[in-house]
Each structure stands twice: as C-alpha cells, then as structure tokens.
Protein backbone atom coordinates (compact mmCIF):
# COMPACT_ATOMS: atom_id res chain seq x y z
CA UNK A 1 37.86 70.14 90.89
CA UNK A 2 37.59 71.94 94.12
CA UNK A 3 39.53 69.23 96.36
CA UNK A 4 42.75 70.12 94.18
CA UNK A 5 42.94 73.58 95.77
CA UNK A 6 43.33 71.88 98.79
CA UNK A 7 46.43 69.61 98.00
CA UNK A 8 49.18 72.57 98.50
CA UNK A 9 51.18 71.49 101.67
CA UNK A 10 54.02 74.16 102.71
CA UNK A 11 57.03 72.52 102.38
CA UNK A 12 58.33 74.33 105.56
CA UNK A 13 55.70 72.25 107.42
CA UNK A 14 57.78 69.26 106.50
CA UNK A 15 60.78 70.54 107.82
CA UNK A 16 62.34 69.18 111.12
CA UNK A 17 63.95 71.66 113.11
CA UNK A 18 66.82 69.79 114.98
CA UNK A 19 69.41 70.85 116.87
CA UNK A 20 72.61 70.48 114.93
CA UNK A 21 75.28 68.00 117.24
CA UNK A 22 77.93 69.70 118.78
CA UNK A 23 80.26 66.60 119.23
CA UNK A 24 83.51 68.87 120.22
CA UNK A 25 81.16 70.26 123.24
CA UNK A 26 80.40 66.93 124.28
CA UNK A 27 83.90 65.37 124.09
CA UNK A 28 84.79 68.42 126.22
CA UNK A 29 82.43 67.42 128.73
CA UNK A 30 83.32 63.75 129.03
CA UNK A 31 87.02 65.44 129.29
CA UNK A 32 86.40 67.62 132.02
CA UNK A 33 84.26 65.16 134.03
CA UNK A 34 87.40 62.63 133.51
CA UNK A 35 89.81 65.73 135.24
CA UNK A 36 87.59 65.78 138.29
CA UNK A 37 87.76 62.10 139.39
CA UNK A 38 90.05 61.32 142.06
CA UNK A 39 93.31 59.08 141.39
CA UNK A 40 91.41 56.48 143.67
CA UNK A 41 88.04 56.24 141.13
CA UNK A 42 90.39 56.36 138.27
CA UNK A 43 92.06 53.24 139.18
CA UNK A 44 89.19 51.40 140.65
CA UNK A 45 87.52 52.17 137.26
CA UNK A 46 90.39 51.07 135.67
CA UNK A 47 90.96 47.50 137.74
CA UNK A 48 86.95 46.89 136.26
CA UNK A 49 87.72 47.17 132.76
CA UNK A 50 90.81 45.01 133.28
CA UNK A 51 88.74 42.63 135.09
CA UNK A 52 86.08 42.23 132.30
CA UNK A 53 89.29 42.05 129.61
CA UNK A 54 90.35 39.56 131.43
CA UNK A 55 86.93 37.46 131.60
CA UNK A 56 86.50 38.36 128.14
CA UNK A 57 89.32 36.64 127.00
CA UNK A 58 89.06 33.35 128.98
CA UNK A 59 85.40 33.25 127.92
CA UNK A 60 84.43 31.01 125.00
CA UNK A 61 80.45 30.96 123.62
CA UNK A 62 78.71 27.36 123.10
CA UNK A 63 75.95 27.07 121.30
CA UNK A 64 73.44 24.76 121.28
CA UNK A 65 70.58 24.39 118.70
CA UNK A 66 66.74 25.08 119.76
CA UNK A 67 65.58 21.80 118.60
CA UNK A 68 67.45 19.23 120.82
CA UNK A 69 65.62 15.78 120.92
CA UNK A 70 63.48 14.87 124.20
C-alpha cells in the first residue's frame, strides 16, 4: 500500500527542546535581590507577613450550603 510509506515520523520531531531549570541560579537571584533591600523595606515587609499571621490565625471559615430554603 502506498499510504504506508508515508507513516515514518522522525522521532526527533517529537522531541521538546527545553531549557533544563537551573534552580541554584534562581535561588541566587532571589538571594541577591534580598541583600539589596534596605533595613527599612525589610521590616515593613516583615510587619505585613506578621500582620496576615496574625489575621490568619484569628480567622475561622463558615460555610454555608448552596441550597438554603427561600
């Protein structure tokens, strides 16, 4: 049959060509950006997350079902 000749697909044209993840580079990075804040950012950043701990922990969830009598 003459449509068989036609089946061969390359496998290299299945291939994806990704950059492998360079995770020490990038933890470097967020390192180096981290150095270059000022003491001020640092703890304003800091008073935030304590902040939203703080919500966090006071916070409790209540649920109520979709199909509440009218």
């Amino acid at each position: 049959m003459p449509f068989q000749d036609n089946q061969h697909i390359p496998a290299a044209a299945n291939e994806v060509n990704e950059p492998a993840a360079d995770y020490e580079k990038a933890e470097l990075d967020l390192l180096r950006d981290g150095i270059k804040r000022t003491h001020k950012e640092r703890f304003l950043f800091t008073t935030m997350l304590y902040k939203v701990q703080q919500t966090m922990k006071r916070a409790s969830i209540v649920h109520k079902p979709d199909n509440l009598p009218k």
